[in-house]
C-alpha atoms as a PDB file:
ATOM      1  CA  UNK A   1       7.744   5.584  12.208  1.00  0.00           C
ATOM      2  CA  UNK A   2       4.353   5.369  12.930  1.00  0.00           C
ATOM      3  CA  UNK A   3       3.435   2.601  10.603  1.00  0.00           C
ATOM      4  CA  UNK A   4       5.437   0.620  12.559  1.00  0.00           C
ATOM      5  CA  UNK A   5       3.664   1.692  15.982  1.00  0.00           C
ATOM      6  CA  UNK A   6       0.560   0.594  14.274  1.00  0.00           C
ATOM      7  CA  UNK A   7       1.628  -2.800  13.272  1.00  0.00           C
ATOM      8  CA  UNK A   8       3.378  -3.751  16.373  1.00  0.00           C
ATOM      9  CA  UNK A   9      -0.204  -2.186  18.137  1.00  0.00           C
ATOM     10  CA  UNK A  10      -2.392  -4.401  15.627  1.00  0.00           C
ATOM     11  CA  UNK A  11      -3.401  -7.823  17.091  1.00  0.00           C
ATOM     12  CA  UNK A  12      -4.606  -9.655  14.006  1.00  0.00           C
ATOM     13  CA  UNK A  13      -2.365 -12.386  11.840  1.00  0.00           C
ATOM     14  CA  UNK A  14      -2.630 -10.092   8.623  1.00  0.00           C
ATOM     15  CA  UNK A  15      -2.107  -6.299   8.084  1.00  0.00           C
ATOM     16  CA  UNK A  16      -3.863  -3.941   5.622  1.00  0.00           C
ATOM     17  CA  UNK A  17      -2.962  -0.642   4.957  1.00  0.00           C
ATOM     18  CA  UNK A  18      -4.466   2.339   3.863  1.00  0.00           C
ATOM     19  CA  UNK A  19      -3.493   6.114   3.876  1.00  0.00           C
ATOM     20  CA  UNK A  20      -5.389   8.870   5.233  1.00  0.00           C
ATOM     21  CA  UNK A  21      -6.332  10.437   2.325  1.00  0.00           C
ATOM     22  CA  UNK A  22      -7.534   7.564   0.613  1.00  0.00           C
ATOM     23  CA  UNK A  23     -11.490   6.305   0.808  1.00  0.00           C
ATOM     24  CA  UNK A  24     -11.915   2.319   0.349  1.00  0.00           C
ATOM     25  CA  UNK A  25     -15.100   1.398  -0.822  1.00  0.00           C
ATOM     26  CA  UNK A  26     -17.388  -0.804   1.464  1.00  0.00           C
ATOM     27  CA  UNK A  27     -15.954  -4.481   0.751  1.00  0.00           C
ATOM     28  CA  UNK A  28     -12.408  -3.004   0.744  1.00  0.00           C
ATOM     29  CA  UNK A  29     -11.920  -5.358   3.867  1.00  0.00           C
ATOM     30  CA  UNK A  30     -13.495  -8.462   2.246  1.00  0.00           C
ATOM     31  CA  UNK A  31     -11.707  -8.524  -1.378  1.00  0.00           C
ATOM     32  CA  UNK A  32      -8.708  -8.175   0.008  1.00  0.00           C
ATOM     33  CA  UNK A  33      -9.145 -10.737   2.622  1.00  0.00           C
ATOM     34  CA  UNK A  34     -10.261 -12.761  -0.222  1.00  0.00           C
ATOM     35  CA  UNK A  35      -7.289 -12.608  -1.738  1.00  0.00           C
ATOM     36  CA  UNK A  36      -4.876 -13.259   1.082  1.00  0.00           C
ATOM     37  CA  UNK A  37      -2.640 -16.421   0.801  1.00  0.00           C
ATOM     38  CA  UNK A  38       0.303 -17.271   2.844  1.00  0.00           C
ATOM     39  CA  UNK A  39       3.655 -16.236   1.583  1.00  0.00           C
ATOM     40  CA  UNK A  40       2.047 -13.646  -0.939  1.00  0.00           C
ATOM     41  CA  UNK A  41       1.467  -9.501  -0.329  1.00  0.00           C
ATOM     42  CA  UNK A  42      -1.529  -7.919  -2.478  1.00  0.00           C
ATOM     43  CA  UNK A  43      -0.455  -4.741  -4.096  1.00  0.00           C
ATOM     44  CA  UNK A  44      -3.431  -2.941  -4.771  1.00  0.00           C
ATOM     45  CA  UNK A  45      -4.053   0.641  -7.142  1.00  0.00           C
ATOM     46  CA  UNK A  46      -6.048   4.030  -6.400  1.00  0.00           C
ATOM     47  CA  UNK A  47      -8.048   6.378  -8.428  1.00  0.00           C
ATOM     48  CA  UNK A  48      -6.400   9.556  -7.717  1.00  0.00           C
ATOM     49  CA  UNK A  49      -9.429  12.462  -7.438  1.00  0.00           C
ATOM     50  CA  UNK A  50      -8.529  16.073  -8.816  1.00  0.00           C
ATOM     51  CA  UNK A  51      -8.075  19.018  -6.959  1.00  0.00           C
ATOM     52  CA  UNK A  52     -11.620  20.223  -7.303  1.00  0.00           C
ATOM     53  CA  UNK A  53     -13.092  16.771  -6.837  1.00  0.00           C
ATOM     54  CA  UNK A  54     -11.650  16.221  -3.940  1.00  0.00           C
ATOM     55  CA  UNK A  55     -12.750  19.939  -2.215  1.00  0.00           C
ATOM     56  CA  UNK A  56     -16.636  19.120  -3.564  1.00  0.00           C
ATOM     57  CA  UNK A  57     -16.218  15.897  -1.750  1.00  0.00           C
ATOM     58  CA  UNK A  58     -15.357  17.534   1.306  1.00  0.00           C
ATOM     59  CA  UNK A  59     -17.293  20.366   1.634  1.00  0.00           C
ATOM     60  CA  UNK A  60     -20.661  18.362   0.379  1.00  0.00           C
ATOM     61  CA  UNK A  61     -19.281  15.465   2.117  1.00  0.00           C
ATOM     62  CA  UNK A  62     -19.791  13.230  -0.797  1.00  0.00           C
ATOM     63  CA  UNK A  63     -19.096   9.378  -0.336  1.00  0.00           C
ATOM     64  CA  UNK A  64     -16.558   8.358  -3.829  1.00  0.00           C
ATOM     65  CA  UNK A  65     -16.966   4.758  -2.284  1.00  0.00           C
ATOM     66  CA  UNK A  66     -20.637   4.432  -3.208  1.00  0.00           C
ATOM     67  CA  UNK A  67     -20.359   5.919  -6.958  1.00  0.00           C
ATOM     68  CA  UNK A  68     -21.688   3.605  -8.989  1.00  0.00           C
ATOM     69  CA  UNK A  69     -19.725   2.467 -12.172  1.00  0.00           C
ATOM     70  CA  UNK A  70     -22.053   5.186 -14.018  1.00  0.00           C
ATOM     71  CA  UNK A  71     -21.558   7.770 -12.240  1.00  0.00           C
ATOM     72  CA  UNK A  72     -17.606   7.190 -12.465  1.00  0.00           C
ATOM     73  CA  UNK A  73     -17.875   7.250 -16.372  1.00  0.00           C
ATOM     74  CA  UNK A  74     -19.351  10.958 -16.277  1.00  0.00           C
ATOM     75  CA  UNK A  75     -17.921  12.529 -13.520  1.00  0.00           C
ATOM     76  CA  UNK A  76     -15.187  14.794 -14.204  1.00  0.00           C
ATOM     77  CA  UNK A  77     -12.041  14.721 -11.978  1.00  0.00           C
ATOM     78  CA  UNK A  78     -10.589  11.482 -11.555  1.00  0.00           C
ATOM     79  CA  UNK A  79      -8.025   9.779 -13.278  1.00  0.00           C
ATOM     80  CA  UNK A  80      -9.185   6.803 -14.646  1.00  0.00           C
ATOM     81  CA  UNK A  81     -11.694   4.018 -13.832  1.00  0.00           C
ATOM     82  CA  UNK A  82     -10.027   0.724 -14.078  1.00  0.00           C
ATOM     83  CA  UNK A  83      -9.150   0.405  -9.843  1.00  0.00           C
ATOM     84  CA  UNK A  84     -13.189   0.773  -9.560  1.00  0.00           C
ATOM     85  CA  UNK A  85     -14.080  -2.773 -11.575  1.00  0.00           C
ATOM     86  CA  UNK A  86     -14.192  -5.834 -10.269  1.00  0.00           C
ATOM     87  CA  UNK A  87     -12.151  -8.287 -12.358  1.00  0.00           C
ATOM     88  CA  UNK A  88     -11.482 -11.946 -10.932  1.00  0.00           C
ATOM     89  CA  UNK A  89      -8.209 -12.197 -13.127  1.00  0.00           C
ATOM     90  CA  UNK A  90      -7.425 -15.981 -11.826  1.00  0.00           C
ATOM     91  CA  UNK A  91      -4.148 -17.289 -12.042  1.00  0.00           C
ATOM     92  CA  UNK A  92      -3.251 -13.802 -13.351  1.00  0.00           C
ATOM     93  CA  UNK A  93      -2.940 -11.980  -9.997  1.00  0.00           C
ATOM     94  CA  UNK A  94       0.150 -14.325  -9.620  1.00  0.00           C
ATOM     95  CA  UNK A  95       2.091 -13.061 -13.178  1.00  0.00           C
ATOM     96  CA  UNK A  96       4.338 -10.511 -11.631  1.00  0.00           C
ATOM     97  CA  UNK A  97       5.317 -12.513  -8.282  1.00  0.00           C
ATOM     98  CA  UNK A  98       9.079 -10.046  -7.985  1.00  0.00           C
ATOM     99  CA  UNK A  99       7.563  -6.980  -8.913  1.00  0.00           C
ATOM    100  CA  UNK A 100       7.772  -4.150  -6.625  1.00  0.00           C
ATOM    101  CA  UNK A 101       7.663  -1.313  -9.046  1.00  0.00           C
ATOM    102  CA  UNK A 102       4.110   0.081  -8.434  1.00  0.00           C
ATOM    103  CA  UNK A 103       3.614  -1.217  -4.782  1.00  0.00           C
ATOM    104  CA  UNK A 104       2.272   1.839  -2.229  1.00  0.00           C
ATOM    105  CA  UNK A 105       1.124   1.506   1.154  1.00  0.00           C
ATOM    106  CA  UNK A 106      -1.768   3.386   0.368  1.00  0.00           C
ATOM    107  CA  UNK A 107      -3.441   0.146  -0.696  1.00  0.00           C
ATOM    108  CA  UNK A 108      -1.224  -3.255   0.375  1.00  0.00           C
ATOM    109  CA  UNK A 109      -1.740  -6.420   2.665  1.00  0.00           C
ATOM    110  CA  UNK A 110       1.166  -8.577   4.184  1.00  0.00           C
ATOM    111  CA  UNK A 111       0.766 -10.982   6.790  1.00  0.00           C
ATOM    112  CA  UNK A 112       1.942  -9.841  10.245  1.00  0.00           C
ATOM    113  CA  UNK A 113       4.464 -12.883  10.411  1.00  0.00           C
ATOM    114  CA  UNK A 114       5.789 -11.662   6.868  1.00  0.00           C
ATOM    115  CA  UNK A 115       6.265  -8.420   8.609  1.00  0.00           C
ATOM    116  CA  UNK A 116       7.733  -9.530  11.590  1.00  0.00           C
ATOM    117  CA  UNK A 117      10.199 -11.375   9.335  1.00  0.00           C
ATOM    118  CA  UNK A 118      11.662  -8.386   7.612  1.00  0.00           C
ATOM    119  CA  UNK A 119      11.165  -5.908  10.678  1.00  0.00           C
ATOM    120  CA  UNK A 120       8.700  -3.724   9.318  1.00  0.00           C
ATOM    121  CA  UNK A 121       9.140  -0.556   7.870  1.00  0.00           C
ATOM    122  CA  UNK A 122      12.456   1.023   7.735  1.00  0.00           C
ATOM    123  CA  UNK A 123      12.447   4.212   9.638  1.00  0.00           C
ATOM    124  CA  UNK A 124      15.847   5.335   8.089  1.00  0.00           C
ATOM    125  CA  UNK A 125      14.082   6.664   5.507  1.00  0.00           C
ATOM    126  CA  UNK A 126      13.272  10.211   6.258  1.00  0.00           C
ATOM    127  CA  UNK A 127       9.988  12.388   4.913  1.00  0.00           C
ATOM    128  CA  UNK A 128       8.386  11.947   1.914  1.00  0.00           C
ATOM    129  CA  UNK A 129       9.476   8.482  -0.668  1.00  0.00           C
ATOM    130  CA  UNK A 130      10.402   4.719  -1.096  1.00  0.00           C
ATOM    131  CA  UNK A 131      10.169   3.098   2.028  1.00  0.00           C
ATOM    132  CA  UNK A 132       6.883   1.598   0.286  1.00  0.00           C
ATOM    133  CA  UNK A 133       9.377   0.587  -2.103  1.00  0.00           C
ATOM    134  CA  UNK A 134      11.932  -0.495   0.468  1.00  0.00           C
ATOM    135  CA  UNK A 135       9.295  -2.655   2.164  1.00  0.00           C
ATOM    136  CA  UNK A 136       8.159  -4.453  -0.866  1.00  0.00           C
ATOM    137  CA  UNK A 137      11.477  -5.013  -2.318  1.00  0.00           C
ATOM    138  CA  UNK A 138      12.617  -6.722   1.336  1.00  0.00           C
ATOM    139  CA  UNK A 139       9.360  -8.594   1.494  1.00  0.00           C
ATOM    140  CA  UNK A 140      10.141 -10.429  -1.984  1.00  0.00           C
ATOM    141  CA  UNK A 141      13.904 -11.161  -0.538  1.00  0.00           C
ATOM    142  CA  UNK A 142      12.571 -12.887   1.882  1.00  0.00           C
ATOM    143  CA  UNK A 143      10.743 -15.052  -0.373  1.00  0.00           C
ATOM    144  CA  UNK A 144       7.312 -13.293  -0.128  1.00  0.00           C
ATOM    145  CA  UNK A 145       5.611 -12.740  -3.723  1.00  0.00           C
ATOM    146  CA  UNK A 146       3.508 -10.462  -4.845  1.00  0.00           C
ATOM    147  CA  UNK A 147      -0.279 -10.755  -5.687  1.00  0.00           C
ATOM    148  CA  UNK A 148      -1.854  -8.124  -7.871  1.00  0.00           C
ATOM    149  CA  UNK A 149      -5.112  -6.492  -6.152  1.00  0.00           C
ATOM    150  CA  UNK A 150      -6.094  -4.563  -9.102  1.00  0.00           C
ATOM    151  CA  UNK A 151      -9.833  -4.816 -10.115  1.00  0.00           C
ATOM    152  CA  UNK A 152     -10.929  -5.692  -6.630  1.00  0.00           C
ATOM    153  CA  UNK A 153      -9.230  -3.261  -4.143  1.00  0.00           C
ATOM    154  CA  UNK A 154      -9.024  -0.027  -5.433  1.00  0.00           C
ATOM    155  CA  UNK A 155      -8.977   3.092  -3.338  1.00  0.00           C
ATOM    156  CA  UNK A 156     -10.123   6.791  -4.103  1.00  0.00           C
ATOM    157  CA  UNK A 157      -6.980   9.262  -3.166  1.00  0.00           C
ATOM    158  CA  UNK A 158      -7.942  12.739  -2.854  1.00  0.00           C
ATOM    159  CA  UNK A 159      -5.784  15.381  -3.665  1.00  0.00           C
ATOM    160  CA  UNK A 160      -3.048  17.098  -1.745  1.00  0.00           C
ATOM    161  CA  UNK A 161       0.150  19.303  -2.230  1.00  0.00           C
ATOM    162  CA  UNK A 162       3.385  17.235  -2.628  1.00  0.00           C
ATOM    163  CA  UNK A 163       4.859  16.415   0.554  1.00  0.00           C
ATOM    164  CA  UNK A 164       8.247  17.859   0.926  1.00  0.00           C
ATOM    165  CA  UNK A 165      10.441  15.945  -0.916  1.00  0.00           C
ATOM    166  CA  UNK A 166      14.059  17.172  -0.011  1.00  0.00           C
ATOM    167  CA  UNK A 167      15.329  13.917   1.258  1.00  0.00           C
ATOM    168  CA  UNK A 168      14.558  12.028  -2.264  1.00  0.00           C
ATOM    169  CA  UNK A 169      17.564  11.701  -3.284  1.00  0.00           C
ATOM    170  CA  UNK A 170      18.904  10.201   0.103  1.00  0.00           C
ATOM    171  CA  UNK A 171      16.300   7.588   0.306  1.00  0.00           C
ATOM    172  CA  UNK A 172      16.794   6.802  -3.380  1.00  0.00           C
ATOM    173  CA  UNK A 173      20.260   6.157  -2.216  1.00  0.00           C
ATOM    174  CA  UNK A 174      18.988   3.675   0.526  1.00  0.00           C
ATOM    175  CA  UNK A 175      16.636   2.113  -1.815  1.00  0.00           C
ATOM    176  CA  UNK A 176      19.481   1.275  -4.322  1.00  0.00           C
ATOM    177  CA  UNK A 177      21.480  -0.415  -1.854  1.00  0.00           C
ATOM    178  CA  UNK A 178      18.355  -2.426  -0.806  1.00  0.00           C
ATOM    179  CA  UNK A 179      18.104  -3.362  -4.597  1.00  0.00           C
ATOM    180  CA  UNK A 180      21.551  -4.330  -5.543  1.00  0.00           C
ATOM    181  CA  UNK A 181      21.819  -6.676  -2.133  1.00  0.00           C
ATOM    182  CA  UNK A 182      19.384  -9.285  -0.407  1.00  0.00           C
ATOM    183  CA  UNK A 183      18.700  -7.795   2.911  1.00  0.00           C
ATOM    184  CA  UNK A 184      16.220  -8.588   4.558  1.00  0.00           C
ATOM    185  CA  UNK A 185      15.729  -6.590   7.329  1.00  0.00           C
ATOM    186  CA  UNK A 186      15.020  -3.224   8.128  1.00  0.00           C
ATOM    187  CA  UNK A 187      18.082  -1.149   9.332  1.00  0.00           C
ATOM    188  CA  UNK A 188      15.789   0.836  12.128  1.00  0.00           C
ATOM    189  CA  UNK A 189      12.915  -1.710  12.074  1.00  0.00           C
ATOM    190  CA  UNK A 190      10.316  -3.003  14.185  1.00  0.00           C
ATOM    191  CA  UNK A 191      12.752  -4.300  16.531  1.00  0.00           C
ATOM    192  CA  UNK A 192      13.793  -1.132  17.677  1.00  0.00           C
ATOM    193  CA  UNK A 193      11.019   0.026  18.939  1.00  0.00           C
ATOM    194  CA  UNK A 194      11.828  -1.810  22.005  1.00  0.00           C
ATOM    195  CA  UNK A 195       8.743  -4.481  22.192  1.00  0.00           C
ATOM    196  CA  UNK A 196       9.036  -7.926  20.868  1.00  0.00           C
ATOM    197  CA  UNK A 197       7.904  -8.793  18.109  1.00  0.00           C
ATOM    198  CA  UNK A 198       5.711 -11.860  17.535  1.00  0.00           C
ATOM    199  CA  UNK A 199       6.751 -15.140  17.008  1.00  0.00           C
END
């Protein structure tokens, strides 16, 4: 999987992801640094950009991540606004600390020890679905909670055709066996890849 070549390539204490088709805005680094606490994930959200959007911003090679609140109110094409505002939320970014309904790699940060802990992604799971799912739901069996990154990190996702999703019902099948146990580790993890992990 080549999440998992990425992580066990990354050399930093804490991992962010972010998908290719998604555009972070310019302090997508710092708010979610800002938010990172040991023993927590941040689950962030995207604004999902319509097929036409999304083929103006590519052929006039437009830049979503500068919009300005404005200019996100009138535009036609995207979903909804509320991943674009900045909303300090407190205390409340810890309300849901077992939820993994919701969590997507497109947008999430886990320290690399919290990683290393559950072996990474689980590369059982075969083309498109859940192993965001499987990840999150291992990472919270472990004793990791989740912290909500909504109104700080939001993403813009362009638009795509669904990914082939033939092997859905086999990985809902893995991830319903992940939710009725406590494991915490990946079946084909990190570890075998065949380099050590950290300590």
């Amino acid at each position: 999987m080549p999440r998992n070549r990425a992580i066990m390539a990354s050399k930093g204490s804490y991992c962010i992801f972010l998908d290719g088709d998604c555009i972070p805005r310019p302090d997508f680094i710092a708010r979610h640094r800002a938010l990172a606490e040991p023993g927590w994930f941040v689950a962030g959200n995207r604004i999902l950009l319509s097929e036409a959007l999304t083929a103006d911003v590519l052929a006039q090679k437009l830049e979503p991540e500068q919009w300005s609140l404005a200019s996100l109110v009138s535009r036609r094409g995207i979903n909804r606004i509320a991943p674009a505002l900045y909303v300090p939320l407190g205390p409340l970014r810890k309300a849901e600390p077992k939820r993994w309904e919701g969590a997507r790699t497109c947008n999430l940060a886990v320290a690399r020890a919290d990683l290393d802990r559950v072996d990474g992604f689980d590369a059982s799971y075969s083309g498109w679905g859940l192993e965001d799912s499987d990840l999150a739901i291992r990472l919270i069996h472990a004793g990791v909670r989740r912290r909500d990154g909504r109104f700080a990190t939001g993403v813009f996702h362009l638009w795509h055709r669904e990914n082939d999703r033939t092997s859905l019902s086999a990985n809902q099948a893995r991830l319903d066996e992940v939710m009725r146990g406590d494991r915490v580790r990946a079946l084909r993890g990190l570890s075998t890849l065949g380099v050590p992990v950290h300590a």
